[in-house]
C-alpha atoms as a PDB file:
ATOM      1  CA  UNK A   1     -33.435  16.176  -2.636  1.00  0.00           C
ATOM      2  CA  UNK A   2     -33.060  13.681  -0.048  1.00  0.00           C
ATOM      3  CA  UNK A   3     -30.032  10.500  -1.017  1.00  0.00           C
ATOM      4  CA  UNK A   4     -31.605   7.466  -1.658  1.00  0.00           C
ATOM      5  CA  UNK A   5     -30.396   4.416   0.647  1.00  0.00           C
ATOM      6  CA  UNK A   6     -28.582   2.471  -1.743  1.00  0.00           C
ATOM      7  CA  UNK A   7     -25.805   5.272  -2.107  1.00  0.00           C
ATOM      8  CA  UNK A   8     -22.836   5.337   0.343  1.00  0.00           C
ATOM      9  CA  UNK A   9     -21.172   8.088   0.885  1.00  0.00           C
ATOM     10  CA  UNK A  10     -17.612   8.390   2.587  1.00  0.00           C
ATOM     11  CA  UNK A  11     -15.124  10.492   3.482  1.00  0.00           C
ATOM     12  CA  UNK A  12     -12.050  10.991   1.501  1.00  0.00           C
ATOM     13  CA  UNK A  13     -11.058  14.108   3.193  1.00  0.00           C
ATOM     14  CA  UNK A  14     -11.444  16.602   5.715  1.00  0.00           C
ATOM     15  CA  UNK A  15     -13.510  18.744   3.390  1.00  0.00           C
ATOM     16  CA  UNK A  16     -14.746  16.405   1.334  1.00  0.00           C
ATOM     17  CA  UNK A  17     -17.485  13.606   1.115  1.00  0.00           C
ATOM     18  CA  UNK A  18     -17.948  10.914  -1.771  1.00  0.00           C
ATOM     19  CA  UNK A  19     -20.867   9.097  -2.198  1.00  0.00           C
ATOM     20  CA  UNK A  20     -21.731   5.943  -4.547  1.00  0.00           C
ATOM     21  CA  UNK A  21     -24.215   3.877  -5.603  1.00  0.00           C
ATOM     22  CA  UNK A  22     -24.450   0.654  -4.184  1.00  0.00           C
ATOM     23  CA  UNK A  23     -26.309  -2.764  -6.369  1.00  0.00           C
ATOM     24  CA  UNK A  24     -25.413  -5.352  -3.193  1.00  0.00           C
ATOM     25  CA  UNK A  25     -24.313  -5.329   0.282  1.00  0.00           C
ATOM     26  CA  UNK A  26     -22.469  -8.715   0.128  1.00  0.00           C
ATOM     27  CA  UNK A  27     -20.654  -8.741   3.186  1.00  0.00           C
ATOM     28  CA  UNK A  28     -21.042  -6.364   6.764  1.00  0.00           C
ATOM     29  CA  UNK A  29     -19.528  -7.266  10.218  1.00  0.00           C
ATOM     30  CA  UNK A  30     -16.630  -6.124  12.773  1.00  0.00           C
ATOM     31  CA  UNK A  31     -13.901  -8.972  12.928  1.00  0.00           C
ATOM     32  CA  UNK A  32     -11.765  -8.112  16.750  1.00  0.00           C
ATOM     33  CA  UNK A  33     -10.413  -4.993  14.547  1.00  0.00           C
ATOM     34  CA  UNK A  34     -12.257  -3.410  12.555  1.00  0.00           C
ATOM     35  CA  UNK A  35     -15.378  -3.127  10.436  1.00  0.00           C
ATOM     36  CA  UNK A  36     -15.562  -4.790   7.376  1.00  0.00           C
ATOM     37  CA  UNK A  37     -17.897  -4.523   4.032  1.00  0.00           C
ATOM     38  CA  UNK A  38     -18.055  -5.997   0.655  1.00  0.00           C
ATOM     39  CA  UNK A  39     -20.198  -3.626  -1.787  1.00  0.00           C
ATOM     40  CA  UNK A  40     -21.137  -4.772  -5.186  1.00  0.00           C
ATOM     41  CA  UNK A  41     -21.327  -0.812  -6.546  1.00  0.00           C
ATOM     42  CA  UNK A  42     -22.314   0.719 -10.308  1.00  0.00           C
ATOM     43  CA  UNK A  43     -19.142   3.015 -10.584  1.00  0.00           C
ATOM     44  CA  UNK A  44     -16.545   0.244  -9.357  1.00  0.00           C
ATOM     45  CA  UNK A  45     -17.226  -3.138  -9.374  1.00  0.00           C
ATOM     46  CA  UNK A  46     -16.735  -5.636  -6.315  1.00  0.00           C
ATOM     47  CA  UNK A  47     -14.819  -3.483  -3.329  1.00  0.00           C
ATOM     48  CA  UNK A  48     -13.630  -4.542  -0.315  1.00  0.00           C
ATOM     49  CA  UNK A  49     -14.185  -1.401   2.511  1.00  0.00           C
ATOM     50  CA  UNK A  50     -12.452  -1.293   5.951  1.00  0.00           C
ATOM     51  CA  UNK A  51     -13.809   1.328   8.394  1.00  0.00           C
ATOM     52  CA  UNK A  52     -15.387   2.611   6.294  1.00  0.00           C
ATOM     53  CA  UNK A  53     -12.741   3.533   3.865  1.00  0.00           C
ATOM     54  CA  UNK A  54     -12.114   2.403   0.528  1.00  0.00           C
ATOM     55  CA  UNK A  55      -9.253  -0.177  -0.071  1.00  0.00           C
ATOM     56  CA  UNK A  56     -10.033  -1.751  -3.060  1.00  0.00           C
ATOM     57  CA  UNK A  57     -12.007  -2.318  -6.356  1.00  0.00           C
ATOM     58  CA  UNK A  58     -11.840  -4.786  -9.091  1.00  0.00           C
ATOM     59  CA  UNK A  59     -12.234  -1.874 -11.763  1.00  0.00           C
ATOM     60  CA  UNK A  60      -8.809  -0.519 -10.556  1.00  0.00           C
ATOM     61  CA  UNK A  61      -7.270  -2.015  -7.704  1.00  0.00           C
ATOM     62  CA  UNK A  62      -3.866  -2.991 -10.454  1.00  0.00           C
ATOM     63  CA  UNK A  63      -2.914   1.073 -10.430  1.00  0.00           C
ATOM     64  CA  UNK A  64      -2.755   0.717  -6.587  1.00  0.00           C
ATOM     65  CA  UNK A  65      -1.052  -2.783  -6.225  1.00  0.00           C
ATOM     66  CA  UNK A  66       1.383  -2.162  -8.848  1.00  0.00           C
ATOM     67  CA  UNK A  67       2.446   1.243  -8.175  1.00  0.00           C
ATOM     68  CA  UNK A  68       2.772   0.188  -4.748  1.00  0.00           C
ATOM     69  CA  UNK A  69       5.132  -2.814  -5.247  1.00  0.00           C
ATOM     70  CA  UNK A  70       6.712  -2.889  -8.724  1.00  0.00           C
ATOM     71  CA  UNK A  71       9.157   0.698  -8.006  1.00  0.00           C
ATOM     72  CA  UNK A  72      10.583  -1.057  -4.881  1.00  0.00           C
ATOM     73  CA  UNK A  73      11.220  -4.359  -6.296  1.00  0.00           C
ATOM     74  CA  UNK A  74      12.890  -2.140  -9.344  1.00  0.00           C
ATOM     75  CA  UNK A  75      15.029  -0.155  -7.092  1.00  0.00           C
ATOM     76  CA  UNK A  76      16.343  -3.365  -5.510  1.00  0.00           C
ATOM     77  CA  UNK A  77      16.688  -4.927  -8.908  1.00  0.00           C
ATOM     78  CA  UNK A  78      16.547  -8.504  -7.842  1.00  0.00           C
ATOM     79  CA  UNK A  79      14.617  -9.360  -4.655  1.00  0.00           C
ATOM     80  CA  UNK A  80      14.565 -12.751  -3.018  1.00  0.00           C
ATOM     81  CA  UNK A  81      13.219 -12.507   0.604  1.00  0.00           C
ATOM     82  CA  UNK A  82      10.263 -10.022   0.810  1.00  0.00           C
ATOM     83  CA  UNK A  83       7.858  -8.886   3.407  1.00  0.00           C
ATOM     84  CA  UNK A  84       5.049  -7.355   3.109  1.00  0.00           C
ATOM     85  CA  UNK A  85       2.555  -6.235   6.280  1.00  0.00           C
ATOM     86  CA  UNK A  86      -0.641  -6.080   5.834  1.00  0.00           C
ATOM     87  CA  UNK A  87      -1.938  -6.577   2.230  1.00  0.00           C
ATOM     88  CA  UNK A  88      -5.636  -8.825   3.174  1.00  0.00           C
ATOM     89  CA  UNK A  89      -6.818  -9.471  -0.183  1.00  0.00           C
ATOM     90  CA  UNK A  90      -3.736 -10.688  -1.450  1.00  0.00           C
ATOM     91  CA  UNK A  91      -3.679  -8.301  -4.178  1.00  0.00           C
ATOM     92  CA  UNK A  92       0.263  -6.797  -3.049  1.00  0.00           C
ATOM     93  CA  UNK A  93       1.363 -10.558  -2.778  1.00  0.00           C
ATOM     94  CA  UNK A  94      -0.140 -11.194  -5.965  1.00  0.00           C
ATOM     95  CA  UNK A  95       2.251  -8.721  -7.870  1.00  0.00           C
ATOM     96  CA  UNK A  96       5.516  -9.374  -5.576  1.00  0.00           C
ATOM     97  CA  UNK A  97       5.280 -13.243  -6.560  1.00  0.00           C
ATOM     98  CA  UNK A  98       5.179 -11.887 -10.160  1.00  0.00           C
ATOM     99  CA  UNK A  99       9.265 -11.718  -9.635  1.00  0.00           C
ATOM    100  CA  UNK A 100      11.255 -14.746 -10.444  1.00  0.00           C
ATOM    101  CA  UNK A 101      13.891 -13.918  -8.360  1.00  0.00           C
ATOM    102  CA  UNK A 102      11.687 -14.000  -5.468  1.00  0.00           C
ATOM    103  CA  UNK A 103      12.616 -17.119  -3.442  1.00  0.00           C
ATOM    104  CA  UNK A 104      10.530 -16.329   0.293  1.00  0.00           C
ATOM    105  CA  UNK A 105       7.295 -13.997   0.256  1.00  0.00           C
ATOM    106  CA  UNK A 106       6.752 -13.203   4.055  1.00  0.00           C
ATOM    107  CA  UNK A 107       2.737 -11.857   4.677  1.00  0.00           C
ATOM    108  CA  UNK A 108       1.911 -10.748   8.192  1.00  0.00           C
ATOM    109  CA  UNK A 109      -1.651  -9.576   8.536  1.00  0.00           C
ATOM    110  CA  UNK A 110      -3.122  -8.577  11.939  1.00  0.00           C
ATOM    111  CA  UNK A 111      -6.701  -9.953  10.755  1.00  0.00           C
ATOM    112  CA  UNK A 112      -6.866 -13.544   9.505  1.00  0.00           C
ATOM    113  CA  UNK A 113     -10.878 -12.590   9.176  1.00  0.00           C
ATOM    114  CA  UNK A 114     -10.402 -10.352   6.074  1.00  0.00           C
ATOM    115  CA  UNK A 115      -8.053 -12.779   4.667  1.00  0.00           C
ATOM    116  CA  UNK A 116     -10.688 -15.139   4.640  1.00  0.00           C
ATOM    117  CA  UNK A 117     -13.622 -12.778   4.068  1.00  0.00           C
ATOM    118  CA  UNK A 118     -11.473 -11.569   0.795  1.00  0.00           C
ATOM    119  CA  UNK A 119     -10.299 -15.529  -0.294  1.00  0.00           C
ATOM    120  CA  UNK A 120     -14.683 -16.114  -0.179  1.00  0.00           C
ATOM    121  CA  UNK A 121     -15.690 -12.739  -2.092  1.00  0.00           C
ATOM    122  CA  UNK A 122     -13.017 -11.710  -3.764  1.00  0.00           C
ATOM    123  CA  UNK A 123     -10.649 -14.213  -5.038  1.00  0.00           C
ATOM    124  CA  UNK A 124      -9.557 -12.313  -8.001  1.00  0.00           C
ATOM    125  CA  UNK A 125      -7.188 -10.201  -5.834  1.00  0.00           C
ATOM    126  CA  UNK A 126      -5.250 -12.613  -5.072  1.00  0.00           C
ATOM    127  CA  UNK A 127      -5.256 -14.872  -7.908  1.00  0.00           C
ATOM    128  CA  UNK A 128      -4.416 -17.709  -6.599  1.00  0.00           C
ATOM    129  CA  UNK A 129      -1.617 -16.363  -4.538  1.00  0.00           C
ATOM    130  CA  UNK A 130      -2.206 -17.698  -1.499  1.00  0.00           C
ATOM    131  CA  UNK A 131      -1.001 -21.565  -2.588  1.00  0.00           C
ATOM    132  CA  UNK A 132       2.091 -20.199  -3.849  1.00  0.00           C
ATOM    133  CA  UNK A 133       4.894 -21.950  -1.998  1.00  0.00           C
ATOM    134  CA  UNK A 134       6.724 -18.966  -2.020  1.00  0.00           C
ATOM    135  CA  UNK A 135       4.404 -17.885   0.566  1.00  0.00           C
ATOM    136  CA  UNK A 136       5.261 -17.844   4.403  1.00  0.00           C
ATOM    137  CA  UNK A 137       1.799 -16.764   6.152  1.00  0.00           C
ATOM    138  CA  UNK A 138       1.233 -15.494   9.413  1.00  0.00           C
ATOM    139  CA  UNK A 139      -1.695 -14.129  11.372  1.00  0.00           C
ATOM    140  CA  UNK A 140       0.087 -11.565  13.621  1.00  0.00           C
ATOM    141  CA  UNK A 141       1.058  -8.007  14.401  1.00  0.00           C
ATOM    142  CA  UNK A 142       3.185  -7.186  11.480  1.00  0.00           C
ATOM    143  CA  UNK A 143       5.512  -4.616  13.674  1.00  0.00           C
ATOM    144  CA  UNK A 144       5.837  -7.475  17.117  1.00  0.00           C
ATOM    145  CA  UNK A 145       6.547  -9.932  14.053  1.00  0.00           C
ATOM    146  CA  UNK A 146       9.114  -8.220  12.808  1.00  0.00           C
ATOM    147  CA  UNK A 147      11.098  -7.172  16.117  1.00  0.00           C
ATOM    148  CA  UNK A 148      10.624 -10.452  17.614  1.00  0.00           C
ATOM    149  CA  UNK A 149      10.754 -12.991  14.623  1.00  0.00           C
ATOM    150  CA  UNK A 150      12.270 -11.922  11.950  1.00  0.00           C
ATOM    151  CA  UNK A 151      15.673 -13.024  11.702  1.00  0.00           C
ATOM    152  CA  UNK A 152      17.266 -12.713   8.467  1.00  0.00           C
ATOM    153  CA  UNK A 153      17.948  -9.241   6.280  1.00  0.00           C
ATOM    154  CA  UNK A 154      15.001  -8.387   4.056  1.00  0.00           C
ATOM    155  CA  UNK A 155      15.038  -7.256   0.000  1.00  0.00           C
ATOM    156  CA  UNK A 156      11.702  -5.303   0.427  1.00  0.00           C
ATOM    157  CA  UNK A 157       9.536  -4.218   2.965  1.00  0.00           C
ATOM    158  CA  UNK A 158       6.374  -3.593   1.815  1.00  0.00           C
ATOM    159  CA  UNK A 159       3.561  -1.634   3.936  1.00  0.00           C
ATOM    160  CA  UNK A 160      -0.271  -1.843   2.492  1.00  0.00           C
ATOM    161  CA  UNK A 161      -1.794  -1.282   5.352  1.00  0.00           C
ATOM    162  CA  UNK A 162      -4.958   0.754   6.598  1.00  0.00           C
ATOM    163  CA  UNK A 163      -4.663   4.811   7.182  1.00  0.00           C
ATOM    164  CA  UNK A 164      -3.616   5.807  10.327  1.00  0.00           C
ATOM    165  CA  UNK A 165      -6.914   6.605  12.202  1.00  0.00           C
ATOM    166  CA  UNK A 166      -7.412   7.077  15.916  1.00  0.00           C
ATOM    167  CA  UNK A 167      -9.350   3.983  16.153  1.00  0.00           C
ATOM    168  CA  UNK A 168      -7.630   1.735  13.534  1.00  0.00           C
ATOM    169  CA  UNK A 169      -5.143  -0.930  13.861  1.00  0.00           C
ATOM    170  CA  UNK A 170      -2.342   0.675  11.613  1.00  0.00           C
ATOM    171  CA  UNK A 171      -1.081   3.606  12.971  1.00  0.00           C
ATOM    172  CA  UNK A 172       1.966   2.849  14.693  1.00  0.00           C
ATOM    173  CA  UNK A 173       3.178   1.461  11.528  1.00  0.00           C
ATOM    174  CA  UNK A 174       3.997   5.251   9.935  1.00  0.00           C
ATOM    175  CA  UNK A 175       5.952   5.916  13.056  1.00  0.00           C
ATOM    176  CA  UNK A 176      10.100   6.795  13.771  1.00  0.00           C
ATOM    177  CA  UNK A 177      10.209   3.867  15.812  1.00  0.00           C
ATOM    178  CA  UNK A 178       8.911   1.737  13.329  1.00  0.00           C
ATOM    179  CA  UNK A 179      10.624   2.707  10.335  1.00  0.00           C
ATOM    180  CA  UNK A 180      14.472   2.600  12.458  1.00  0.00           C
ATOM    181  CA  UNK A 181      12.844  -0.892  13.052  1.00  0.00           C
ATOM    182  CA  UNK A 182      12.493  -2.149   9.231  1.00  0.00           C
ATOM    183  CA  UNK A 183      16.007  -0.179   8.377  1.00  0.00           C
ATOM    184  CA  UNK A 184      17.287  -2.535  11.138  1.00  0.00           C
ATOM    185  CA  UNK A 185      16.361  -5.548   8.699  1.00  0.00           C
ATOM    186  CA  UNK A 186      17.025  -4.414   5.225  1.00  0.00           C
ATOM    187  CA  UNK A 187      19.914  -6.091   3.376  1.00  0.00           C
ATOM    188  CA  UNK A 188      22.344  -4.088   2.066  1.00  0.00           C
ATOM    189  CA  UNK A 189      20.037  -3.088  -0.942  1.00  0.00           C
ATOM    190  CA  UNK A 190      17.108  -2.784   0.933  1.00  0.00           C
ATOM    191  CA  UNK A 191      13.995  -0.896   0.012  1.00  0.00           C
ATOM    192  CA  UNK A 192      10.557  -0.160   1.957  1.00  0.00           C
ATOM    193  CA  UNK A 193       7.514   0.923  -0.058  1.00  0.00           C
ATOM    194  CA  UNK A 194       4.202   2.393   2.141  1.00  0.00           C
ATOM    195  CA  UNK A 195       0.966   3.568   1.404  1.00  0.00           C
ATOM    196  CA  UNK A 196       1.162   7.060   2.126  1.00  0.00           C
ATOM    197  CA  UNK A 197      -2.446   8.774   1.881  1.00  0.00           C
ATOM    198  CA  UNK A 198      -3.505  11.346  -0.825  1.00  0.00           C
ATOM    199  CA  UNK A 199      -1.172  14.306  -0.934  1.00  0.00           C
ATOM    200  CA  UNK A 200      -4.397  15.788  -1.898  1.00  0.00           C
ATOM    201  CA  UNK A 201      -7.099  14.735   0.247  1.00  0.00           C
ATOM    202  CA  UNK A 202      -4.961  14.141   3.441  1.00  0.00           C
ATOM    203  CA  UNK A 203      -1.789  16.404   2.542  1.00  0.00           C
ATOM    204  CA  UNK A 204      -0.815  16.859   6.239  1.00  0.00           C
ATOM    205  CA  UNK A 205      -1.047  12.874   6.584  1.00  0.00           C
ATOM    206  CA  UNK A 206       0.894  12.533   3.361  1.00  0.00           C
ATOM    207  CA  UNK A 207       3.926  14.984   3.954  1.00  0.00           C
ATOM    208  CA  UNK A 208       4.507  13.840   7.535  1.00  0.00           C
ATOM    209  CA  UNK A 209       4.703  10.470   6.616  1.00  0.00           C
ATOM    210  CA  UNK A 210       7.283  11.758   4.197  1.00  0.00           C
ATOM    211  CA  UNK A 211       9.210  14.127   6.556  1.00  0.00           C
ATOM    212  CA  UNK A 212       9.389  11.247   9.579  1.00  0.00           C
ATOM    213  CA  UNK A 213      10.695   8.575   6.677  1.00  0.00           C
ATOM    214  CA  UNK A 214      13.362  11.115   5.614  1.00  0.00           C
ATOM    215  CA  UNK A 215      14.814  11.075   9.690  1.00  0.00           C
ATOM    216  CA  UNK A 216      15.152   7.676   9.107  1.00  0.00           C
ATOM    217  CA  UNK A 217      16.450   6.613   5.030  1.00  0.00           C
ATOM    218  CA  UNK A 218      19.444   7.632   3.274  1.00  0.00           C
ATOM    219  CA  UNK A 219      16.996   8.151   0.425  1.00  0.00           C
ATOM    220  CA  UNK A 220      13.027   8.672   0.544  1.00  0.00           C
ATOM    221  CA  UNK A 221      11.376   8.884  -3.376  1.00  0.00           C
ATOM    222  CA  UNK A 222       7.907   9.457  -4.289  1.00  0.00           C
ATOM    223  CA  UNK A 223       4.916   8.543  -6.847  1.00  0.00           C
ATOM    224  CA  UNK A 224       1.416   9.681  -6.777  1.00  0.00           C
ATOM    225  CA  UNK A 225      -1.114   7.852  -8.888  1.00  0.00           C
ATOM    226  CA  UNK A 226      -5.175   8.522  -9.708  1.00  0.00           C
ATOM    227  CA  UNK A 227      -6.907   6.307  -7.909  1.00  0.00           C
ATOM    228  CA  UNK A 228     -10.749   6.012  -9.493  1.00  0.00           C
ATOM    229  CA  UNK A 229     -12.082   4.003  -6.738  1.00  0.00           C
ATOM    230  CA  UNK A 230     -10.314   6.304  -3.728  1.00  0.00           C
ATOM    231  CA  UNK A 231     -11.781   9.825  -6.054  1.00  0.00           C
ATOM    232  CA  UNK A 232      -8.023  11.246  -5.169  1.00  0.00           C
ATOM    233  CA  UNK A 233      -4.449  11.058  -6.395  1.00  0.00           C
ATOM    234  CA  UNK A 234      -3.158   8.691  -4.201  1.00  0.00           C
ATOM    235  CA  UNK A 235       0.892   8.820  -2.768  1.00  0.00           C
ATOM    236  CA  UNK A 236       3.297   6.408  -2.384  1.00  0.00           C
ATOM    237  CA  UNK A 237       6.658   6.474  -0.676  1.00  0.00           C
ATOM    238  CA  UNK A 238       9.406   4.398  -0.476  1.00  0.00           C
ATOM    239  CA  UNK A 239      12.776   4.000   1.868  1.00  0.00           C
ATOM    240  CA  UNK A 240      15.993   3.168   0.406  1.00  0.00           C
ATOM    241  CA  UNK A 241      19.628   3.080   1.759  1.00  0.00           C
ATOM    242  CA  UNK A 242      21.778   3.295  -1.341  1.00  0.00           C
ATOM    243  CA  UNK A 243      19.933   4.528  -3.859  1.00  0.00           C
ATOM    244  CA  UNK A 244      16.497   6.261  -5.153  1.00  0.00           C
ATOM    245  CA  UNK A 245      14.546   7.062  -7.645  1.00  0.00           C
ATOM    246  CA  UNK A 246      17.175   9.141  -9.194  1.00  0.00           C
ATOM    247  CA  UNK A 247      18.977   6.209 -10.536  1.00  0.00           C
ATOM    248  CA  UNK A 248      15.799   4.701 -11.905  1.00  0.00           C
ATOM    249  CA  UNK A 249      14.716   5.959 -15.065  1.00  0.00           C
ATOM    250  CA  UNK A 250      11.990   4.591 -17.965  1.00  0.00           C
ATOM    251  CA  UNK A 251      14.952   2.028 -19.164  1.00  0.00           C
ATOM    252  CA  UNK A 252      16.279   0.568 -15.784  1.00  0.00           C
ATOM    253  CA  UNK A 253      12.270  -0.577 -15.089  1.00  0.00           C
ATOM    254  CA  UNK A 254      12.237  -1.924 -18.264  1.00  0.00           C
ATOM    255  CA  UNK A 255      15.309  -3.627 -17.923  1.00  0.00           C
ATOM    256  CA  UNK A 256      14.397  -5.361 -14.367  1.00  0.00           C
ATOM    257  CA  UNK A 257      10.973  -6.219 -15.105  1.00  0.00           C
ATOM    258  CA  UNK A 258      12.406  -8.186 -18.070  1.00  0.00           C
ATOM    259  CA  UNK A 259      15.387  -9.586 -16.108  1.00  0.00           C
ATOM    260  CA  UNK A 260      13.180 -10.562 -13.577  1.00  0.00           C
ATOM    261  CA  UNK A 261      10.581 -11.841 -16.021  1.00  0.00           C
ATOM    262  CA  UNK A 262       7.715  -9.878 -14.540  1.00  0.00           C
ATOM    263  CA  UNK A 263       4.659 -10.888 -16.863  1.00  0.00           C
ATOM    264  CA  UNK A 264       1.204  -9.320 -16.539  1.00  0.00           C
ATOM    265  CA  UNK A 265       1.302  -5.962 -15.344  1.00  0.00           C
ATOM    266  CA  UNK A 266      -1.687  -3.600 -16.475  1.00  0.00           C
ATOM    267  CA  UNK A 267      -0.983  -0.522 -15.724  1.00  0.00           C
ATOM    268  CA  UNK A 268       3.307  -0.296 -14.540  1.00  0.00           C
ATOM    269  CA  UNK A 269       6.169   0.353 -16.905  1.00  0.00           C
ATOM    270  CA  UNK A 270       9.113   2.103 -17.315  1.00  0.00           C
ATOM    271  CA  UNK A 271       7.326   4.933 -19.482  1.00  0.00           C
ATOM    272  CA  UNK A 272       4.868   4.921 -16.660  1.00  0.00           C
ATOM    273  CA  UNK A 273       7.456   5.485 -14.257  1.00  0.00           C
ATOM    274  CA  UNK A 274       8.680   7.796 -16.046  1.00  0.00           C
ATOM    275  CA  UNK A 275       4.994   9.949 -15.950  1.00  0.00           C
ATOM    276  CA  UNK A 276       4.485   9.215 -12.894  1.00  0.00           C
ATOM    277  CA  UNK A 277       7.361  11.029 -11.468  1.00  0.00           C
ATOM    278  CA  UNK A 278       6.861  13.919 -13.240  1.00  0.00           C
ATOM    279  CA  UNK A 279       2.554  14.378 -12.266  1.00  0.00           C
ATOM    280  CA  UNK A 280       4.155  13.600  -8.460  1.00  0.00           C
ATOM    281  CA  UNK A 281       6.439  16.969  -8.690  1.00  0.00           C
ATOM    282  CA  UNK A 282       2.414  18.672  -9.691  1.00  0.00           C
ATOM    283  CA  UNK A 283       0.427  17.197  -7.368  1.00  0.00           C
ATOM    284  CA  UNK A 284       2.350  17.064  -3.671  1.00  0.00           C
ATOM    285  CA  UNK A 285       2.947  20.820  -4.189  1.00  0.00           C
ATOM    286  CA  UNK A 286      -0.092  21.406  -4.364  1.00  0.00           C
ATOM    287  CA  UNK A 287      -1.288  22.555  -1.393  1.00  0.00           C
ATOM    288  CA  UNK A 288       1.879  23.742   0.272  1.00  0.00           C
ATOM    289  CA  UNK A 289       1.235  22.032   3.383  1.00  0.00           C
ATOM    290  CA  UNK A 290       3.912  21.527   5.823  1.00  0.00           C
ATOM    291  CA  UNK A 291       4.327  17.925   7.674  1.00  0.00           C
ATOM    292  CA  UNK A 292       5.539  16.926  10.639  1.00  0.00           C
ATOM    293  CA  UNK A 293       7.726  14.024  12.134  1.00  0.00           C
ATOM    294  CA  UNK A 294       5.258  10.731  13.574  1.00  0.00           C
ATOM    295  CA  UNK A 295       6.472   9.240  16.203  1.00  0.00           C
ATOM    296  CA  UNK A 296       5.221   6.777  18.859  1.00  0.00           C
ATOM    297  CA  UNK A 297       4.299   9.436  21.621  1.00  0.00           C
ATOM    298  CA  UNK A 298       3.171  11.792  19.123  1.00  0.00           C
ATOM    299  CA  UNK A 299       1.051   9.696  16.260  1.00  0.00           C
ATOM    300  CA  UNK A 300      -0.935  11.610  13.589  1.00  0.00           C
ATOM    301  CA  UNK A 301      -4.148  10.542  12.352  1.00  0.00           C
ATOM    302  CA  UNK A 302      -6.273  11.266   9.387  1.00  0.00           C
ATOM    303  CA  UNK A 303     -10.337  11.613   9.835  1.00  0.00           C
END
C-alpha cells in the first residue's frame, strides 16, 4: 500500500526509517546552512526539523532540554557565566536562565535565520527567553567565538547542536580539538554537557563521542533519556574536571535545584536522576559497539 503524501518519513538510523503524519507544512526553506521545516504533525505537536532531522516538539521537547542542561548546572552547583552553542529555539536557554545564580547567559548560534524562524513559529520554546538581560547574543560560529572572543573562565558549556553529518554545520564541534578548546575555558568547576546521538540508533556516533571526550576530561558521565519525538533513547554526555556523576546522587539535585531556586521543571529531579542513571548502564550496552576517538582530520558522521 502506497504512503500517502502527508506522512514524512525520516531516518533515525542506519537501519531504520520513521515516518509521521503531517496536518501542516508551516515553514520550508534553506537559510546559508541548512534546510529548515516547521511541521504541524498528529503524533507530536508543532516541531521544528533541520536537515531533515528531528530537533524538537512541543509534546516533549522539556525531556530533551532539561536532561540536557539541568545535570551540568547540578554538577557545578552554582553557575554564573554560561555558554551555550547552538540551542536556535531557545528552548536550552530557556532552562539555564531558570538558575538564580546565573548572572551572564552567553548564546552563539551559527544561524540567526532559525532563531528568527523559531521566535515567529514557535515561541513557546523559548518562553520569553530571549529579552532576558541575562542574555549576551551572538550570531557566529560558536567554536571561532570561543577561541577568539571569549575571554573569561566559563561555569558551563553547553553543546545543543545539530548531529554531526557530512553536510551539516556541527561536526567539528564533537572533535579533540574542540573539546581541549572548551577545557581551556572552564573555571575551576567547570562542566560541558553535549548532545551525544542515540546510543541506540547511532551507537558508533554515540560511543565515539564518548571515547574522544574521555582523552580530553578528568571525568566524562552519562544519561540516556526516551525521546518520543526522536522514536530512540537519546544520550547525553557531559565533561567535568573535578568531579562526576558519582558525587551526584537523587539528594545533591534536589538540594541545588532548591538552592538555586530552579522553578518549573517537568520532567528533571533528583529521583529522575537517579533512574536515569541506572536505564543509561541498560541501554549504551546494548549493542556492544566499540567507538572511536573524533578528531579534526578524522571526523565521524552519522547518516
Amino acid at each position: 500500500m502506497d504512503k500517502p503524501s502527508n506522512w514524512y518519513t525520516e531516518q533515525i538510523g542506519e537501519s531504520v526509517l520513521e515516518s509521521y503524519k503531517v496536518v501542516r507544512h508551516i515553514y520550508s526553506g534553506k537559510t546559508r546552512y541548512q534546510k529548515v521545516e516547521i511541521l504541524e504533525t498528529e503524533p507530536f505537536g508543532r516541531c521544528l526539523l533541520l536537515d531533515g532531522k528531528m530537533q524538537s516538539s512541543l509534546l516533549d521537547e522539556h525531556i530533551y532540554h532539561e536532561t540536557l542542561v539541568h545535570p551540568a548546572m547540578c554538577l557545578n552547583g552554582a553557575p554564573k557565566r554560561v555558554v551555550i552553542i547552538g540551542g536556535g529555539e531557545g528552548a536550552t536557554l530557556r532552562e539555564v536562565l531558570r538558575w538564580r545564580t546565573v548572572e551572564e547567559a552567553y548564546m552563539i548560534d551559527l544561524d540567526r535565520e532559525v532563531v528568527e524562524l523559531c521566535q515567529k513559529h514557535l515561541p513557546s520554546l523559548s518562553a520569553g527567553a530571549f529579552n532576558d538581560s541575562r542574555l549576551r547574543l551572538f550570531f557566529e560560529d560558536g567554536r571561532a567565538w570561543v577561541a577568539e572572543k571569549l575571554k573569561d573562565s566559563v561555569d558551563v558549556f553547553i553543546i545543543d547542536v545539530t548531529d554531526p553529518l557530512e553536510q551539516g554545520p556541527s561536526y567539528q564541534l564533537y572533535t579533540t580539538e574542540f573539546y581541549q578548546l572548551l577545557l581551556s575555558k572552564l573555571s575551576e568547576n567547570g562542566v560541558i554537557a553535549t548532545q551525544a546521538t542515540s546510543p541506540t540508533h547511532t551507537p558508533l556516533a554515540y560511543q565515539s563521542i564518548k571515547k574522544t571526550m574521555q582523552t580530553i576530561f578528568p571525568h566524562v558521565s552519562e544519561l540516556a533519556a526516551y525521546v518520543v519525538s526522536f522514536s530512540s533513547v537519546w544520550g547525553f554526555l557531559y565533561g567535568s574536571k573535578e568531579a562526576g556523576f558519582a558525587s551526584l546522587g537523587r539528594g545533591e539535585v534536589d538540594e541545588r535545584l532548591r538552592m538555586a531556586e530552579v522553578k518549573g521543571l517537568r520532567f528533571y529531579s533528583g529521583a529522575t536522576h537517579e533512574a536515569l542513571k541506572e536505564l543509561t548502564r541498560h541501554y549504551v550496552t546494548l549493542k556492544g559497539v566499540e567507538g572511536r576517538v573524533i578528531r579534526d582530520s578524522e571526523p565521524l558522521f552519522v547518516a
